[in-house]
Protein backbone atom coordinates (compact mmCIF):
# COMPACT_ATOMS: atom_id res chain seq x y z
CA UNK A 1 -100.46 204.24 18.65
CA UNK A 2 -97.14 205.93 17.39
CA UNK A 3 -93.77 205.50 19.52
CA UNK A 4 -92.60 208.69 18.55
CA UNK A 5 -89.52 208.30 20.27
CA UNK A 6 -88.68 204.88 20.24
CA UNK A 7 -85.21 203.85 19.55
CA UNK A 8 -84.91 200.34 19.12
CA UNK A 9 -82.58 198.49 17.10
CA UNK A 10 -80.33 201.83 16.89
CA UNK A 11 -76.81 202.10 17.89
CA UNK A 12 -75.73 205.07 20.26
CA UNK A 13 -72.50 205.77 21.31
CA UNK A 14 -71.81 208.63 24.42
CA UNK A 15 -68.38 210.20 25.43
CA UNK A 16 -67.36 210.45 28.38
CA UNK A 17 -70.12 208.01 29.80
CA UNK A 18 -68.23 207.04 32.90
CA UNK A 19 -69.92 209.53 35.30
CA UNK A 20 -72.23 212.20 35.62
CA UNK A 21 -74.79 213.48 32.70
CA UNK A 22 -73.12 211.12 30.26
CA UNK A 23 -74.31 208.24 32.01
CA UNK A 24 -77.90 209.53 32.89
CA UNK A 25 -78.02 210.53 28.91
CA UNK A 26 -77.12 207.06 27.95
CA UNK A 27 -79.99 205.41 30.18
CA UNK A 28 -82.35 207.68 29.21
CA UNK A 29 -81.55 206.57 25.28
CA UNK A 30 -81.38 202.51 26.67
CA UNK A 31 -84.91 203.62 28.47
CA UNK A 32 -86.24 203.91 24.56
CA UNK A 33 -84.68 200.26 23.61
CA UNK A 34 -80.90 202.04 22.10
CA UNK A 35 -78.24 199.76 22.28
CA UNK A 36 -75.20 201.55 24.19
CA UNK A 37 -71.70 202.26 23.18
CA UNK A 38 -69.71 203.41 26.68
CA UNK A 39 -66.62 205.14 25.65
CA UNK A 40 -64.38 207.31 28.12
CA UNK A 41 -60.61 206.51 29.08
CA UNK A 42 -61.57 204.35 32.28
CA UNK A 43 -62.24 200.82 31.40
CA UNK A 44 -63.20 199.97 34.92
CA UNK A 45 -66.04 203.03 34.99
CA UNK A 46 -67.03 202.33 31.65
CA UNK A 47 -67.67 198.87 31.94
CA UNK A 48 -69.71 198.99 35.59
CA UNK A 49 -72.06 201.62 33.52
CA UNK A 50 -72.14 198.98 30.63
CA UNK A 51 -73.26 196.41 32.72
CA UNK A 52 -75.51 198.30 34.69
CA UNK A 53 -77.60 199.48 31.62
CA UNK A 54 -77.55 195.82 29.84
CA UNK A 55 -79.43 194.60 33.16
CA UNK A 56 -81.65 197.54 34.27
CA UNK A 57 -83.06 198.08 30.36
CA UNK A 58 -82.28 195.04 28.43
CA UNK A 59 -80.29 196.35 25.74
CA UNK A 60 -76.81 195.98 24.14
CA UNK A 61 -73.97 197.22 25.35
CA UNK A 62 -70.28 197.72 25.02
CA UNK A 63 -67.48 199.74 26.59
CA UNK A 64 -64.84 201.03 24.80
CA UNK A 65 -61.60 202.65 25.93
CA UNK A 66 -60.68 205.81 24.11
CA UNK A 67 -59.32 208.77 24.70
CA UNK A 68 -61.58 211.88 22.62
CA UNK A 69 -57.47 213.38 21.70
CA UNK A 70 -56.02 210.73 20.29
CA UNK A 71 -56.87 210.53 16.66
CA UNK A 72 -55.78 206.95 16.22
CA UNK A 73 -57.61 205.77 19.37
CA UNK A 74 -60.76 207.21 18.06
CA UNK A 75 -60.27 206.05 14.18
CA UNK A 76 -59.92 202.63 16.05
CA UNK A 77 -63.03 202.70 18.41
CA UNK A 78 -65.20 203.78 16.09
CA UNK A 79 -63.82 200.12 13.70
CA UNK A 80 -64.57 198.45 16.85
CA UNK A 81 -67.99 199.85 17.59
CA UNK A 82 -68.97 198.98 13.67
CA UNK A 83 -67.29 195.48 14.08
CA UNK A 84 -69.72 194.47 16.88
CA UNK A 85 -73.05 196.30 15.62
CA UNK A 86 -72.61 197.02 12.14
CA UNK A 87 -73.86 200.75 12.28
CA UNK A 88 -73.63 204.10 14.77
CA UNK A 89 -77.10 205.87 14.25
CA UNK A 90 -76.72 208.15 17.37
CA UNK A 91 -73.37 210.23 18.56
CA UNK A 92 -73.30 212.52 21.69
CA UNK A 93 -70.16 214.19 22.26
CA UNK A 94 -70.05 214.76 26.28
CA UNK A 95 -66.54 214.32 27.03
CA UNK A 96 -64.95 217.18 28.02
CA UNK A 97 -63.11 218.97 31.36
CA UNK A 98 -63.52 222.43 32.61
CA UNK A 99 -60.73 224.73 33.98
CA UNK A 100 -61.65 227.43 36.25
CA UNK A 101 -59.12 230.54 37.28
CA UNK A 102 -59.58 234.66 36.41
CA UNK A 103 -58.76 235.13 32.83
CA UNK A 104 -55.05 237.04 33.79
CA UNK A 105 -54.21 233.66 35.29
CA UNK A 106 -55.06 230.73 32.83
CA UNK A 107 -51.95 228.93 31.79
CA UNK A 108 -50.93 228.02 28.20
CA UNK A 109 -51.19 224.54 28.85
CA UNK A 110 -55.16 225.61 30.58
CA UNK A 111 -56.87 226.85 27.60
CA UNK A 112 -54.45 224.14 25.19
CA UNK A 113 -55.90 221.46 26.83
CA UNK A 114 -59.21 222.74 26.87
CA UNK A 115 -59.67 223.10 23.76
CA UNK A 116 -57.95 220.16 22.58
CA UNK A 117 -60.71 218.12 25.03
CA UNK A 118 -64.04 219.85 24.66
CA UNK A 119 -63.65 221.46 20.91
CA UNK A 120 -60.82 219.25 18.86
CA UNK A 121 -62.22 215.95 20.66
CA UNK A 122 -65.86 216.53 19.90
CA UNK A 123 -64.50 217.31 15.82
CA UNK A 124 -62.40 214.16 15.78
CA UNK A 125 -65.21 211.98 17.40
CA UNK A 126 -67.58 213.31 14.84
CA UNK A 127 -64.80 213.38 11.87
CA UNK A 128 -64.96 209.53 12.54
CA UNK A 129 -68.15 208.52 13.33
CA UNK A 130 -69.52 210.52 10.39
CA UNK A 131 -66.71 209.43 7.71
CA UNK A 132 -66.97 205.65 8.42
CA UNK A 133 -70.42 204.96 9.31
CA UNK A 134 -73.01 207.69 9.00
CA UNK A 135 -72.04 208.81 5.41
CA UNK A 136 -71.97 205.42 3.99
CA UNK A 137 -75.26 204.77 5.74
CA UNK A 138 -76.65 207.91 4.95
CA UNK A 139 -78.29 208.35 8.58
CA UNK A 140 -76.99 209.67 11.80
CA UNK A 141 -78.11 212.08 14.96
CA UNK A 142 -75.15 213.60 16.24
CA UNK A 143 -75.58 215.70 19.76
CA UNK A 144 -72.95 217.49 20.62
CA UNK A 145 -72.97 218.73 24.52
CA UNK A 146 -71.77 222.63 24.53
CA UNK A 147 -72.86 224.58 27.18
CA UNK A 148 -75.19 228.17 28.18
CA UNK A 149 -71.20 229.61 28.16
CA UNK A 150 -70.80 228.48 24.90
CA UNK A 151 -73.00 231.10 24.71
CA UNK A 152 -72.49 233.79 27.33
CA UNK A 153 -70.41 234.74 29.51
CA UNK A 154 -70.43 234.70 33.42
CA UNK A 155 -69.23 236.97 36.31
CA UNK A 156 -68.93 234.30 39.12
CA UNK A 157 -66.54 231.89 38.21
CA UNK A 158 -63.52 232.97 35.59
CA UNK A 159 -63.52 229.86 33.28
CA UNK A 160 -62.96 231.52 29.62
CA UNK A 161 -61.26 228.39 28.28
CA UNK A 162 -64.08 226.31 28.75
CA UNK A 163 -66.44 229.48 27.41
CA UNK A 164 -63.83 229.66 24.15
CA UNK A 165 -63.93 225.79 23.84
CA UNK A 166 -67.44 225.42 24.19
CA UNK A 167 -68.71 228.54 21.81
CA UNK A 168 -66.29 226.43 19.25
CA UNK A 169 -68.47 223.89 19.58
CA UNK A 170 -71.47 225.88 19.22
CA UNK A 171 -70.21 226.95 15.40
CA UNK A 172 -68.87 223.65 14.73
CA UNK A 173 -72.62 221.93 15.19
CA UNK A 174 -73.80 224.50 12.69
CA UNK A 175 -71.10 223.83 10.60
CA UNK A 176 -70.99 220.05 10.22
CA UNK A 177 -75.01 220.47 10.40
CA UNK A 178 -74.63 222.55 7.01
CA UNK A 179 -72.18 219.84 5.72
CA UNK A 180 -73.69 216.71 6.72
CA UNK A 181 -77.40 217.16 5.92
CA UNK A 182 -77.38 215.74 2.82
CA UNK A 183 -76.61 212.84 3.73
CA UNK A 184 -79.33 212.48 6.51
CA UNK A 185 -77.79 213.73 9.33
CA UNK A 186 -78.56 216.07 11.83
CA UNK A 187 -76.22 218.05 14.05
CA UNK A 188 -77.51 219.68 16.80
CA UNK A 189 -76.31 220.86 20.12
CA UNK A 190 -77.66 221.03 23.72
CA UNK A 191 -76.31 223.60 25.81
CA UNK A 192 -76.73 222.24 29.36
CA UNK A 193 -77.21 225.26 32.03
CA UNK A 194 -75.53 224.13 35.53
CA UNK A 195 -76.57 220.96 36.83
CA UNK A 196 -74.65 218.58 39.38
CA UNK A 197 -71.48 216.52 38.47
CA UNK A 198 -68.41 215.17 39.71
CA UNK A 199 -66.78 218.02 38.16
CA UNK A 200 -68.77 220.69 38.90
CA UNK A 201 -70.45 219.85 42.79
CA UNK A 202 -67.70 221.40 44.79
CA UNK A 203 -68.14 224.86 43.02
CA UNK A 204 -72.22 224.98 42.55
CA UNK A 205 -72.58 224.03 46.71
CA UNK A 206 -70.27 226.99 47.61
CA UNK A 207 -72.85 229.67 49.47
CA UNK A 208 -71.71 232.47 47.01
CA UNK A 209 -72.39 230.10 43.94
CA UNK A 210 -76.37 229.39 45.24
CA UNK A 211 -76.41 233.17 46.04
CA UNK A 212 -75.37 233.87 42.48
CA UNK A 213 -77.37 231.46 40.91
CA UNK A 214 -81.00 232.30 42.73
CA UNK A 215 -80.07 235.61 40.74
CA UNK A 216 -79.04 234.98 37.32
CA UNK A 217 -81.64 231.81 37.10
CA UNK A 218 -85.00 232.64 36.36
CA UNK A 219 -85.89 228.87 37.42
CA UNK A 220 -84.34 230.03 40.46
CA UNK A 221 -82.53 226.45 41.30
CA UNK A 222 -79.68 224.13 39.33
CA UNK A 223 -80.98 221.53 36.91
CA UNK A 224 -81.91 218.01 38.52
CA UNK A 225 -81.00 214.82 37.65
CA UNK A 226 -82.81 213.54 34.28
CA UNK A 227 -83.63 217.34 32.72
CA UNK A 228 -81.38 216.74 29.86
CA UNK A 229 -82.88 213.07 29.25
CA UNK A 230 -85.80 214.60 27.27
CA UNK A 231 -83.52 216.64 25.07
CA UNK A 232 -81.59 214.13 24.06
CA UNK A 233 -84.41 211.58 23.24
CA UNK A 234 -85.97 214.11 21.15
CA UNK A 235 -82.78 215.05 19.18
CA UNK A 236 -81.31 211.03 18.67
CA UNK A 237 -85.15 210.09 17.51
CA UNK A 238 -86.16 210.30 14.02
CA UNK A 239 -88.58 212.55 14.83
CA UNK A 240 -86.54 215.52 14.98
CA UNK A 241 -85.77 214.80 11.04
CA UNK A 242 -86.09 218.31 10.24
CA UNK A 243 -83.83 219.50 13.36
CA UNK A 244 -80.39 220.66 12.30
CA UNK A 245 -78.05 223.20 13.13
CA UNK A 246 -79.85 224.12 16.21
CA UNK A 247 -78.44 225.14 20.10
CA UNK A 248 -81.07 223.83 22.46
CA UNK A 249 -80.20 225.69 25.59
CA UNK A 250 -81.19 223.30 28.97
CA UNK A 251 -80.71 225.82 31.34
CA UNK A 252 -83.98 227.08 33.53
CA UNK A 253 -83.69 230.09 31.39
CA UNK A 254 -80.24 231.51 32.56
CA UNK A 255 -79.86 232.56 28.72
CA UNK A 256 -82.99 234.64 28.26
CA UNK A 257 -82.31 237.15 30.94
């Protein structure tokens, strides 16, 4: 019988895997036997989550400090990661913030920083990973996480930073994907609809939010915990060899309407 999904013996690293979907991603890939790379900018988060996943699914793990806009920091995480396991074979870029005010209002230093987080981090991350270990290796699944307003827009909540940083990342997966798959690596995207995180609870449980959502959401609800885990499997497996380029949208259909 074929494990067409199994993972074992490969080398995964997630950003921003100190709470929320970063975390649930990163068990899901330990659930098919990945060893773990935590990195985020909280050591104390980063290594509780490292822990946790060595125990619950028996793999290896490590946490590593970084922070996504520092290019030094990430040339030197990425040495560490290869020190200890001698390869990357899986990247998902997750890291990334999310500021929310009408358009007429957003700061410089708003939409700056936003894009320097969720667009110039996911490009150095990748830069890195790709340039010192996937190249020479000639192998790698890179997933970077963009979003449904990487894609569209929305009339509820004025957040066009995030929407500018995240349709960035959207072209930059096809990009690199065009670039990078000669070598044998894939670049794909998932664009995660809304679901519940530290960052995004106290919006998505406001009354007008649900109201807004049972309208635009053909699935009529937000995504539940472990709906991306499938997605991500599929796209860090060999098995989606001939995968590249794309924007899988995770998002109970809020794109199709």
């Amino acid at each position: 019988m074929k494990a067409y999904f199994d993972l074992k013996g490969r080398t995964a690293i997630i950003t921003g895997c100190s709470t929320g979907l970063g975390v649930q991603m990163a068990k899901a890939l330990a659930n098919q036997g990945a060893n773990i790379v935590a990195l985020a900018r909280r050591q104390d988060k980063i290594e509780a989550v490292a822990n946790e996943i060595k125990e619950q699914f028996g793999v290896e793990t490590l946490a590593v400090k970084c922070d996504i806009t520092d290019t030094e920091a990430v040339k030197a995480a990425v040495k560490k990661v290869l020190d200890h396991f001698k390869r990357i074979d899986i990247l998902i870029n997750n890291a990334g913030t999310g500021a929310i005010a009408p358009a007429e209002d957003i700061t410089d230093e708003q939409f700056s920083n936003e894009v320097n987080v969720d667009l110039f981090g996911t490009f150095k991350v990748a830069r890195e990973v790709a340039k010192q270990a996937m190249i020479p290796q000639k192998y790698g699944r890179i997933i970077n996480i963009a979003s449904m307003y990487g894609l569209v827009g929305n009339k509820i909540a004025g957040s066009s930073p995030y929407h500018a940083a995240k349709g960035g990342v959207v072209n930059l997966t096809r990009a690199l994907a065009a670039e990078w798959g000669k070598y044998g690596i894939t670049v794909n995207a998932i664009c995660p609809g809304y679901f519940y995180t530290p960052l995004t609870k106290e919006t998505l449980d406001t009354p007008s939010f649900k109201a807004y959502a049972d309208t635009v959401i053909p699935a009529e609800r937000y995504g539940n915990e472990g709906e991306l885990d499938a997605a991500a499997i599929f796209l860090a497996s060999d098995n989606s060899a001939y995968v590249n380029g794309v924007m899988l949208p995770v998002d109970g259909g809020y794109t199709c309407v």
